[in-house]
C-alpha atoms as a PDB file:
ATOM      1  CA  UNK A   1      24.731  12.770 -17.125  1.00  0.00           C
ATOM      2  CA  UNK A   2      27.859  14.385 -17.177  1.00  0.00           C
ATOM      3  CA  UNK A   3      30.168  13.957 -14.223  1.00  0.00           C
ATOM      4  CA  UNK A   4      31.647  17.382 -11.774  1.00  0.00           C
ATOM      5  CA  UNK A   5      34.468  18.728 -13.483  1.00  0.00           C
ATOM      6  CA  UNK A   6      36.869  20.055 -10.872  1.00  0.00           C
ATOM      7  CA  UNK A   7      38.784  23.176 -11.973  1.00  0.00           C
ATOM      8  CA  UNK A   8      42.526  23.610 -11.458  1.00  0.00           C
ATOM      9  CA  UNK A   9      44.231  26.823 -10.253  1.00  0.00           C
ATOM     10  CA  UNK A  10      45.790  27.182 -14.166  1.00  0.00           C
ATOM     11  CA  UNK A  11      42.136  26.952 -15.707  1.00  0.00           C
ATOM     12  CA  UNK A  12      41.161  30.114 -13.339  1.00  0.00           C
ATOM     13  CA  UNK A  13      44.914  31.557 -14.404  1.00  0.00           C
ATOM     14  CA  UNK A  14      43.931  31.401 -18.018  1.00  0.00           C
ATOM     15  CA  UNK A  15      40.416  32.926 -17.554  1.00  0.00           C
ATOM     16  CA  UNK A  16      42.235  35.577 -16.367  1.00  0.00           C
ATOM     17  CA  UNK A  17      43.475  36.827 -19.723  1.00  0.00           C
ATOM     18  CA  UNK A  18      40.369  38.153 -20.633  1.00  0.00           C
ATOM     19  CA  UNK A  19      40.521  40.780 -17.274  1.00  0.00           C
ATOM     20  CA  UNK A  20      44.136  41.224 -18.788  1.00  0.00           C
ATOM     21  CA  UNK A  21      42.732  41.857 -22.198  1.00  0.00           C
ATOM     22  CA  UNK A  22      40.452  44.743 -20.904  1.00  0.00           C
ATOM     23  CA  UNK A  23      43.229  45.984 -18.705  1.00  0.00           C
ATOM     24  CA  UNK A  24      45.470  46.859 -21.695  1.00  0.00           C
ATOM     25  CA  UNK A  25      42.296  48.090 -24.095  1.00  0.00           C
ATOM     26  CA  UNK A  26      41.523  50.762 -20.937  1.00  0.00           C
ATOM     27  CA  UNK A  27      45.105  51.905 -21.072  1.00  0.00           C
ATOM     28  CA  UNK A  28      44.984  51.874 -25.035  1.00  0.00           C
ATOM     29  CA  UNK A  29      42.006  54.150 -25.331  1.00  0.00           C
ATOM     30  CA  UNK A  30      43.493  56.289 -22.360  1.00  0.00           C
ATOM     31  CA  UNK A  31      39.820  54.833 -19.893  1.00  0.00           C
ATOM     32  CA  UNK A  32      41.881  55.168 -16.746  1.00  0.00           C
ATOM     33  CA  UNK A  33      39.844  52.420 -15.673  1.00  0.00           C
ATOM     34  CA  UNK A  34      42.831  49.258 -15.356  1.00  0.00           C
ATOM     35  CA  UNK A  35      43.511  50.469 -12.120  1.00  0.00           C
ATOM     36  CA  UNK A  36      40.633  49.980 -10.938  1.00  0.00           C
ATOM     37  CA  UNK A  37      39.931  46.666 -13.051  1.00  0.00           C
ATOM     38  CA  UNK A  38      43.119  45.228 -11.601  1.00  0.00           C
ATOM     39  CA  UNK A  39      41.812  46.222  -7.810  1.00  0.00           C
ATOM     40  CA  UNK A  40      38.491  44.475  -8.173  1.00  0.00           C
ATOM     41  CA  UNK A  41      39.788  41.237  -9.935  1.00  0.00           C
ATOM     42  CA  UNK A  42      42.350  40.846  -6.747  1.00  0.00           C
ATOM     43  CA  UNK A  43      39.845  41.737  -4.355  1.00  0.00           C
ATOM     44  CA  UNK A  44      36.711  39.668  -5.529  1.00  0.00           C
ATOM     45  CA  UNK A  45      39.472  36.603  -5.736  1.00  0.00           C
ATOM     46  CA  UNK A  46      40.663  37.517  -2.256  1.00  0.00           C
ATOM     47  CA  UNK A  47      36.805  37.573  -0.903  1.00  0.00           C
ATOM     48  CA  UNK A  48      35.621  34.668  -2.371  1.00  0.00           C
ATOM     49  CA  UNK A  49      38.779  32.441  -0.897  1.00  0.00           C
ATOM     50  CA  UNK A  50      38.009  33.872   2.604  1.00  0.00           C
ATOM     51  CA  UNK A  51      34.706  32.882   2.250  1.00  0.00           C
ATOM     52  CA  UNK A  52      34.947  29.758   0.791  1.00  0.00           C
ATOM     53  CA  UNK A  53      37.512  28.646   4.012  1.00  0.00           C
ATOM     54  CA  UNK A  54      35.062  29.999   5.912  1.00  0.00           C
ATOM     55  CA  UNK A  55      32.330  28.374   4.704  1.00  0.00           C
ATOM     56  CA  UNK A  56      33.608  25.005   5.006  1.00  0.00           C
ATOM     57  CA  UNK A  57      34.628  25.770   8.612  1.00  0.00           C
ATOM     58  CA  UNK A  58      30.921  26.573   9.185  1.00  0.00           C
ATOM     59  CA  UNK A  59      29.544  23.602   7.746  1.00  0.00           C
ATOM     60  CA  UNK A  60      31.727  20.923   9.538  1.00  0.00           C
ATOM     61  CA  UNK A  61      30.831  23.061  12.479  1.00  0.00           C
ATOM     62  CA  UNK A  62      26.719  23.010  11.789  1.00  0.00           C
ATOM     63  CA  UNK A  63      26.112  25.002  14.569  1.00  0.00           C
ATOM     64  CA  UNK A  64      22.558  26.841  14.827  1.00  0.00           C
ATOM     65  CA  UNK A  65      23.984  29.498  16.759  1.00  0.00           C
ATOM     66  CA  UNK A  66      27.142  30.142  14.758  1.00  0.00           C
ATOM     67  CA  UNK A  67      24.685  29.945  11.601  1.00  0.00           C
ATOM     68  CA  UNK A  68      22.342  32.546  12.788  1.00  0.00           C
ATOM     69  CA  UNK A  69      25.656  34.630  14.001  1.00  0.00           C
ATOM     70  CA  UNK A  70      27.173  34.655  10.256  1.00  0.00           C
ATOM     71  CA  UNK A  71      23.364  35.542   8.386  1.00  0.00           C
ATOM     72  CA  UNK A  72      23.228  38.772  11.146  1.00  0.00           C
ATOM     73  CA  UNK A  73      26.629  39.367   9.875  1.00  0.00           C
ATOM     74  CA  UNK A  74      25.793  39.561   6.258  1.00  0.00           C
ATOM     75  CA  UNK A  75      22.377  41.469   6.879  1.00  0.00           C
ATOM     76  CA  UNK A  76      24.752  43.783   9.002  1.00  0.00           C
ATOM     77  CA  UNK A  77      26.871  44.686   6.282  1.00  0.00           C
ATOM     78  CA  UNK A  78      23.861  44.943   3.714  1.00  0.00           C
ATOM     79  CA  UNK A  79      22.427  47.208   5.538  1.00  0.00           C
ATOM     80  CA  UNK A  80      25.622  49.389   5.102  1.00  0.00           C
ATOM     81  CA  UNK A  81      25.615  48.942   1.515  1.00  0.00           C
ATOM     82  CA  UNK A  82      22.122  50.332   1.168  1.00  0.00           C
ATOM     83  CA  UNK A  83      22.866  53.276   3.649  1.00  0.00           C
ATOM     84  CA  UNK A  84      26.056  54.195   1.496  1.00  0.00           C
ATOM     85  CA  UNK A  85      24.303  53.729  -1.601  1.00  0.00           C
ATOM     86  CA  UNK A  86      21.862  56.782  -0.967  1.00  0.00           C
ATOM     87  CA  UNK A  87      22.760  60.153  -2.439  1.00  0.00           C
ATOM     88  CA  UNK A  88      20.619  61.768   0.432  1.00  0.00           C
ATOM     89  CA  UNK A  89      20.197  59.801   3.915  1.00  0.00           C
ATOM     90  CA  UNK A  90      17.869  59.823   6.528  1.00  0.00           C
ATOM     91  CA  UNK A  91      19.926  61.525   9.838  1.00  0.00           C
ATOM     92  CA  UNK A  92      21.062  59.898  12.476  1.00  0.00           C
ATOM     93  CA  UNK A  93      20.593  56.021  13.208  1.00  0.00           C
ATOM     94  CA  UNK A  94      17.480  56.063  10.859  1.00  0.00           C
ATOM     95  CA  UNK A  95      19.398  56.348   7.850  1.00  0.00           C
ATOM     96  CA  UNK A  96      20.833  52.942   8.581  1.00  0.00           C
ATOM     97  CA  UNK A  97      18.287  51.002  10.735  1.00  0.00           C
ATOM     98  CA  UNK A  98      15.285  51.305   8.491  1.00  0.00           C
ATOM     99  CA  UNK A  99      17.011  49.879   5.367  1.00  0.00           C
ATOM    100  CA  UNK A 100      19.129  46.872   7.246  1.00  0.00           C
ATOM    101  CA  UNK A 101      15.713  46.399   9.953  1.00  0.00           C
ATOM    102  CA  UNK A 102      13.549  46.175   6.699  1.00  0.00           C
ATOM    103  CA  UNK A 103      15.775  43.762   4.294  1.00  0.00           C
ATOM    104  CA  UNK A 104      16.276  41.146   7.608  1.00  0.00           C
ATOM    105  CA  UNK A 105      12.782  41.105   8.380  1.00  0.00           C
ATOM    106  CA  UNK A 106      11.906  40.100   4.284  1.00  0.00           C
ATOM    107  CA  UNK A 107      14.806  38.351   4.097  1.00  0.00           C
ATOM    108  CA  UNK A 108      14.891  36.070   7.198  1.00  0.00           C
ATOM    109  CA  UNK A 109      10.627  35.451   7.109  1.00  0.00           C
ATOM    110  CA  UNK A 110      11.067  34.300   3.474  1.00  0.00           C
ATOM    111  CA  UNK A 111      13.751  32.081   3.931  1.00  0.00           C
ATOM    112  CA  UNK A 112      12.694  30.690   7.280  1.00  0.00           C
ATOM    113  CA  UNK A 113       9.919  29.559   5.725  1.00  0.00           C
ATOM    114  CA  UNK A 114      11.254  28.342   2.336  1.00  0.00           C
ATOM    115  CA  UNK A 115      13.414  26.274   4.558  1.00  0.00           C
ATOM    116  CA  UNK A 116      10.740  24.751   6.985  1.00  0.00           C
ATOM    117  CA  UNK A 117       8.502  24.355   4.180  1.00  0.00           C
ATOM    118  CA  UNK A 118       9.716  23.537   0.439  1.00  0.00           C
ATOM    119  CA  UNK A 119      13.901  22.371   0.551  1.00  0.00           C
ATOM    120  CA  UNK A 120      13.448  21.038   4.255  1.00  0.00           C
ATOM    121  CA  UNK A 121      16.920  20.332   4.995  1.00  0.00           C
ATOM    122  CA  UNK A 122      17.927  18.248   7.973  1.00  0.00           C
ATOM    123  CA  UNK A 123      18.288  20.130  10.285  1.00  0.00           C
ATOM    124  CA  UNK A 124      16.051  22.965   8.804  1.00  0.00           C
ATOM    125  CA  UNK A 125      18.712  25.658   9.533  1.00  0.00           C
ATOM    126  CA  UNK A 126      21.386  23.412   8.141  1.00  0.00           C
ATOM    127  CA  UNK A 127      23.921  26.183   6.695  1.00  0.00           C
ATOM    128  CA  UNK A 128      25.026  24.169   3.278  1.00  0.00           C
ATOM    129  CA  UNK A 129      21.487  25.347   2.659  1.00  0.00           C
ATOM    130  CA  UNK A 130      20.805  28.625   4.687  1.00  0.00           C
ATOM    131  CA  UNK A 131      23.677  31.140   4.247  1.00  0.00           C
ATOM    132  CA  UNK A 132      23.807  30.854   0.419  1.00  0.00           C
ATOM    133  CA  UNK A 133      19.774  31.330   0.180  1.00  0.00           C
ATOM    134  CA  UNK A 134      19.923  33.912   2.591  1.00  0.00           C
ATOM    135  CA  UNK A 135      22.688  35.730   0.506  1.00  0.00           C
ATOM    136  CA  UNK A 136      21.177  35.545  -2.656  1.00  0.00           C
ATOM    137  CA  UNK A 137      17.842  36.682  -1.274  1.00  0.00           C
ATOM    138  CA  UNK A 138      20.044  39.443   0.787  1.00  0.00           C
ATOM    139  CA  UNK A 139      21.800  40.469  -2.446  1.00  0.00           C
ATOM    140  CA  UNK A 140      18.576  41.276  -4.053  1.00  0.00           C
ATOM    141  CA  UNK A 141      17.059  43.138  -1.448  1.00  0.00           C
ATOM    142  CA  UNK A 142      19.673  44.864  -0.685  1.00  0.00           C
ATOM    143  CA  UNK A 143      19.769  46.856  -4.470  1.00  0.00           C
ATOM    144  CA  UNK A 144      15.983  46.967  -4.704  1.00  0.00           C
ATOM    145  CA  UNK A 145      15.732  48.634  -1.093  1.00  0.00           C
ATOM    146  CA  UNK A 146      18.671  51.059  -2.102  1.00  0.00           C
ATOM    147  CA  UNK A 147      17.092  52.297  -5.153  1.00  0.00           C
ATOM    148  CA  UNK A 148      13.560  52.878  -3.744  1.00  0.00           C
ATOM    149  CA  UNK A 149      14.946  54.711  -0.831  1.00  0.00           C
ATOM    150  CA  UNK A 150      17.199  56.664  -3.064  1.00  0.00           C
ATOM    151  CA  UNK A 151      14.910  57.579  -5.370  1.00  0.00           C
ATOM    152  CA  UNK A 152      12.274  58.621  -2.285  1.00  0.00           C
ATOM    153  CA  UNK A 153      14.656  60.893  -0.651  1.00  0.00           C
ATOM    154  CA  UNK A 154      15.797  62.683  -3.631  1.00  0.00           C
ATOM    155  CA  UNK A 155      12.464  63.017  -5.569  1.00  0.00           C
ATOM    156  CA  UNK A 156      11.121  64.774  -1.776  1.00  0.00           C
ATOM    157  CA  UNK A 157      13.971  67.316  -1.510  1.00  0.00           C
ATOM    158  CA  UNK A 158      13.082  68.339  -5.389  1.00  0.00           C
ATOM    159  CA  UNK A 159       9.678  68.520  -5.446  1.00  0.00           C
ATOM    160  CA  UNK A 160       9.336  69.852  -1.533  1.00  0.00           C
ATOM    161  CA  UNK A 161       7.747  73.145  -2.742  1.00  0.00           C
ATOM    162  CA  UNK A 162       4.992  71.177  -4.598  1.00  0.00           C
ATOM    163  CA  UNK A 163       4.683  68.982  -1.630  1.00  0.00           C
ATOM    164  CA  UNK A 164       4.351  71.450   0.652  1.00  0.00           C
ATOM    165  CA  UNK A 165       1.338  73.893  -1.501  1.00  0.00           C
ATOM    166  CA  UNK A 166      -0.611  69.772  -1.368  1.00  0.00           C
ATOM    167  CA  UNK A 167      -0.234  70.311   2.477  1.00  0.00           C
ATOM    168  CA  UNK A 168      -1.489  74.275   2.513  1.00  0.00           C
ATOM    169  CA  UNK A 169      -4.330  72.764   0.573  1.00  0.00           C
ATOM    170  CA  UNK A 170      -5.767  70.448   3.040  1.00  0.00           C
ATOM    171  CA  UNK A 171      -4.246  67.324   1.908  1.00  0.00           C
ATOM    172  CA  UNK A 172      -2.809  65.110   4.632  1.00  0.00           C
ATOM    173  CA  UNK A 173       0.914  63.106   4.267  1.00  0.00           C
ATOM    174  CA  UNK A 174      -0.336  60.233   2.950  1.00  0.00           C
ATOM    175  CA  UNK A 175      -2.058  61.954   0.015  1.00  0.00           C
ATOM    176  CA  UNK A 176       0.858  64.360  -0.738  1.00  0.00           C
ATOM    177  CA  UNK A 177       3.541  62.154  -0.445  1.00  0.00           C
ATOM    178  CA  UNK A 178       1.682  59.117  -2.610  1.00  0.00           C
ATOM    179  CA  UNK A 179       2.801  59.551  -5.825  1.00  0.00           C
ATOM    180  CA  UNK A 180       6.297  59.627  -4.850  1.00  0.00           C
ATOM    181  CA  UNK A 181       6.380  56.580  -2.740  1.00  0.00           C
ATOM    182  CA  UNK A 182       4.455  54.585  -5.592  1.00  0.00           C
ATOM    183  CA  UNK A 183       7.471  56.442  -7.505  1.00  0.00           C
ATOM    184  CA  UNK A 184      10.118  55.020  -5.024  1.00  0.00           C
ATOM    185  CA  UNK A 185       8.312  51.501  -4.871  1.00  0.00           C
ATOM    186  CA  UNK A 186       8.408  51.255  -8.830  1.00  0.00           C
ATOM    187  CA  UNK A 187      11.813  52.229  -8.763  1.00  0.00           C
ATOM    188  CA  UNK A 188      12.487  49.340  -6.102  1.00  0.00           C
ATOM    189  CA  UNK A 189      10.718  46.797  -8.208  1.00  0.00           C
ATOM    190  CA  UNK A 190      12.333  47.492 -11.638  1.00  0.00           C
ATOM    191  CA  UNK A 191      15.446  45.054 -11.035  1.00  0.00           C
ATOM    192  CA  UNK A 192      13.704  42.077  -9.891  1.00  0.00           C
ATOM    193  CA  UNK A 193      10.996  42.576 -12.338  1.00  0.00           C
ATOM    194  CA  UNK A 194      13.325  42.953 -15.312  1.00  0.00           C
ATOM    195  CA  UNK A 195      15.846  39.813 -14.030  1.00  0.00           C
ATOM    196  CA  UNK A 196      12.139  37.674 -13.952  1.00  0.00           C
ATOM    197  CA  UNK A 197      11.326  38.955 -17.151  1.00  0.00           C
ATOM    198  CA  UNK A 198      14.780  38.339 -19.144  1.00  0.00           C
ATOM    199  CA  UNK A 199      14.831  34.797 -17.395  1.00  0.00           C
ATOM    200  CA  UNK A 200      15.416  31.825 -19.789  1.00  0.00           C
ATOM    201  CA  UNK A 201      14.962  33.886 -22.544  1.00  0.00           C
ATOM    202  CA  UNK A 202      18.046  36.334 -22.710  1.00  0.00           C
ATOM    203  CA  UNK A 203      19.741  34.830 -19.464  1.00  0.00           C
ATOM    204  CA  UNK A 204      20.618  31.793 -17.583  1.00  0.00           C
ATOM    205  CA  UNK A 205      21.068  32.687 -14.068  1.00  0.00           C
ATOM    206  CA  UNK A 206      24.233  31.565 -12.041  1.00  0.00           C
ATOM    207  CA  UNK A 207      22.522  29.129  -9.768  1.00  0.00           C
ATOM    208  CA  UNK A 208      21.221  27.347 -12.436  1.00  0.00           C
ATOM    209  CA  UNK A 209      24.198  27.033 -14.602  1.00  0.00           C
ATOM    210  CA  UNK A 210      26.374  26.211 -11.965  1.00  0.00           C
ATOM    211  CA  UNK A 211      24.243  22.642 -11.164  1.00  0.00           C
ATOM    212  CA  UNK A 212      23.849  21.905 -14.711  1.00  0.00           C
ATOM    213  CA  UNK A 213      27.639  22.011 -15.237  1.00  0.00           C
ATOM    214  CA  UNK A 214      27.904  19.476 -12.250  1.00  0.00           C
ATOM    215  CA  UNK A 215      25.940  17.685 -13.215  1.00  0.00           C
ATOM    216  CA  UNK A 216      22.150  17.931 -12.350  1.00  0.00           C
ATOM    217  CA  UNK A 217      19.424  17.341 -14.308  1.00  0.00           C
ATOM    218  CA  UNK A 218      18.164  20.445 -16.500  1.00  0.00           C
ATOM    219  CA  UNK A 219      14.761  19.930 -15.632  1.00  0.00           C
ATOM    220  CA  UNK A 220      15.335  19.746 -11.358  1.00  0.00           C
ATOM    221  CA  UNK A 221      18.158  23.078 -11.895  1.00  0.00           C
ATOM    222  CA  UNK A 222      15.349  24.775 -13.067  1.00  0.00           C
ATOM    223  CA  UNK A 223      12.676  23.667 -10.564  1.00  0.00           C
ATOM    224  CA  UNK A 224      15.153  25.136  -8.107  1.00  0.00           C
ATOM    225  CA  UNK A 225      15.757  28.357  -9.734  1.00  0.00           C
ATOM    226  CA  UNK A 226      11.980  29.157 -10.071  1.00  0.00           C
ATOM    227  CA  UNK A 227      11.762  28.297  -6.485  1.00  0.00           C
ATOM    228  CA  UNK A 228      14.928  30.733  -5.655  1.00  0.00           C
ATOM    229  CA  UNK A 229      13.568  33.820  -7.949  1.00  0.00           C
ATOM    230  CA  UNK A 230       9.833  32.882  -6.108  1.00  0.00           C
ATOM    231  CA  UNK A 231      11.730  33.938  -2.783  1.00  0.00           C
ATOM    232  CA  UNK A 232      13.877  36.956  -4.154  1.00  0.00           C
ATOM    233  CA  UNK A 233      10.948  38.574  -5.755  1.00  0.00           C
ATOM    234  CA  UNK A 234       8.601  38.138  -3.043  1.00  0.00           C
ATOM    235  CA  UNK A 235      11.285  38.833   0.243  1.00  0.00           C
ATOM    236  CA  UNK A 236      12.203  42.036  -2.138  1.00  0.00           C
ATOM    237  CA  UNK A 237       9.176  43.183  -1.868  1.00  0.00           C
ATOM    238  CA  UNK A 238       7.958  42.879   1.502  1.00  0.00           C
ATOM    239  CA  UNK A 239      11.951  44.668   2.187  1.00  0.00           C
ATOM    240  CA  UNK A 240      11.353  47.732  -0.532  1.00  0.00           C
ATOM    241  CA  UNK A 241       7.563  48.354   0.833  1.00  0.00           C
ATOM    242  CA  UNK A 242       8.245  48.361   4.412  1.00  0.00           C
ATOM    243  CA  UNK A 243      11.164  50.663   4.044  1.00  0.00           C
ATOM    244  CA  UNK A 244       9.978  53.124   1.317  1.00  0.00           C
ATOM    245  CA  UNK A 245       6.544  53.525   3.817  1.00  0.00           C
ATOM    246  CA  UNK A 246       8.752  53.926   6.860  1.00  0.00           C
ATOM    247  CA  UNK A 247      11.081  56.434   5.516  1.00  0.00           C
ATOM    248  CA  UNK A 248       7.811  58.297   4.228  1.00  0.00           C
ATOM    249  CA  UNK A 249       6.712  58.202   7.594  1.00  0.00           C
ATOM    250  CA  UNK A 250       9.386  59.548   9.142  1.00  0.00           C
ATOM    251  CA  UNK A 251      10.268  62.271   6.542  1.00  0.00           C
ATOM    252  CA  UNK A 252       6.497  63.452   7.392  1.00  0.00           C
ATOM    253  CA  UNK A 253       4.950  63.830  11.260  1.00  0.00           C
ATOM    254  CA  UNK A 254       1.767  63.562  12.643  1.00  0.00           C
ATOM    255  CA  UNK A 255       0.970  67.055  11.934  1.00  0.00           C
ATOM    256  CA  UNK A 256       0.937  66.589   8.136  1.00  0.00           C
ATOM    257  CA  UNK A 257       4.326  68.434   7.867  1.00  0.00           C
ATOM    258  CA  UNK A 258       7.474  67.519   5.800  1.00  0.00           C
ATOM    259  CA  UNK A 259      10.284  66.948   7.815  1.00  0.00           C
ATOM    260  CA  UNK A 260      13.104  67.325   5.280  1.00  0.00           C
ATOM    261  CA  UNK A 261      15.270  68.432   8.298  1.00  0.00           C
ATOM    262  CA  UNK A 262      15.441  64.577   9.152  1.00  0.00           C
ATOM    263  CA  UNK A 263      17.901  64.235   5.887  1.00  0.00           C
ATOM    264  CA  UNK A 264      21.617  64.135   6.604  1.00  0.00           C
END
């Protein structure tokens, strides 16, 4: 088996010219978009060096309490990427809590028990294990609960007439607004589903990849990445059911009325 290759600062210098390459391309065909490519390419490399400093800190630390501090940290600011991801939000502190509540509920049941159950680290919560799980899991979440919600709030405020002759007509909220939360769900589900789908076939996913090149056997990489996609499609769906029904509920009342008025 081949042995860890460790990568020097000129290797990741010389991958480098390809983000150059697409840099002067936009400029040639007038994109306006090497700006922008220049901005991300600093700031990813910027983000992933504070992280990985802080990472190590954290492990040679191994504290349960700092560990648990960092994963509310990252559900914290996932939850602000799915609230600023929605063309139309839920008012007030709704708009945020539902998405970030729902994606750290799926995200830490799923890997709580992943952890106690099938990698069983020691200590269980160790964080070499726990924070990247948990933000792989969180990543995925995070864009399926996004979408759903998205797509709930905006198909309600376009069909609201329609929804509203289903209530004059006896129906109650859960009737009227089905078809759009089964919309909303669908919508939720389509990443993970298609990721699953194109697995091994037209992709081989990061994880994977990464501990074949250093080194581990084919057959236990993929053993682990099953296990990893297991979690992320089932904690992304507990997340993008829980909040698509919530939101439902509270864009509706008890009196069968659509309450529109609760979108910012």
């Amino acid at each position: 088996m081949a042995e860890y290759i460790e990568l020097s600062y000129w290797d990741l210098a010389l991958a480098s010219i390809f983000i150059l390459l697409n840099g002067a391309l936009s400029i040639a065909f007038r994109l306006g978009l090497a700006k922008k490519l220049f901005i991300v390419t600093i700031r990813m490399i910027v983000q992933l060096s504070i992280v990985a400093f802080l990472l190590k800190a954290i492990f040679a630390i191994s504290s349960p309490f700092l560990t648990l501090i960092v994963a509310l940290i990252m559900g914290l600011f996932a939850g602000r990427e799915i609230w600023a991801r929605q063309n139309k939000k839920l008012a007030g502190i709704w708009g945020y809590s539902i998405g970030a509540g729902s994606m750290m509920f799926a995200g830490f049941l799923v890997i709580i028990i992943a952890l106690k159950t099938q990698i069983q680290p020691d200590p269980w919560w160790n964080p070499q294990f726990s924070l990247p799980l948990f933000g792989m899991i969180l990543g995925n979440i995070m864009t399926g609960i996004s979408l759903a919600l998205d797509n709930l709030t905006t198909t309600l405020i376009r069909e609201k007439r329609a929804i509203e002759a289903l209530l004059l007509l006896g129906k109650n909220r859960q009737q009227a607004l089905l078809p759009f939360v089964q919309g909303a769900l669908r919508a939720g589900f389509m990443p993970i589903i298609n990721a699953m789908a194109a697995m091994g076939i037209i992709s081989l996913p990061g994880m994977m990849s990464g501990q074949i090149l250093s080194g581990i056997d084919p057959v236990e990489a993929v053993k682990y990445q099953i296990l990893i996609l297991l979690l992320i499609g089932g904690a992304t769906g507990l997340g993008v059911i829980s909040a698509t029904i919530f939101t439902a509920l509270r864009l509706s009342d008890e009196r069968d009325r659509l309450r529109l008025d609760r979108v910012k």
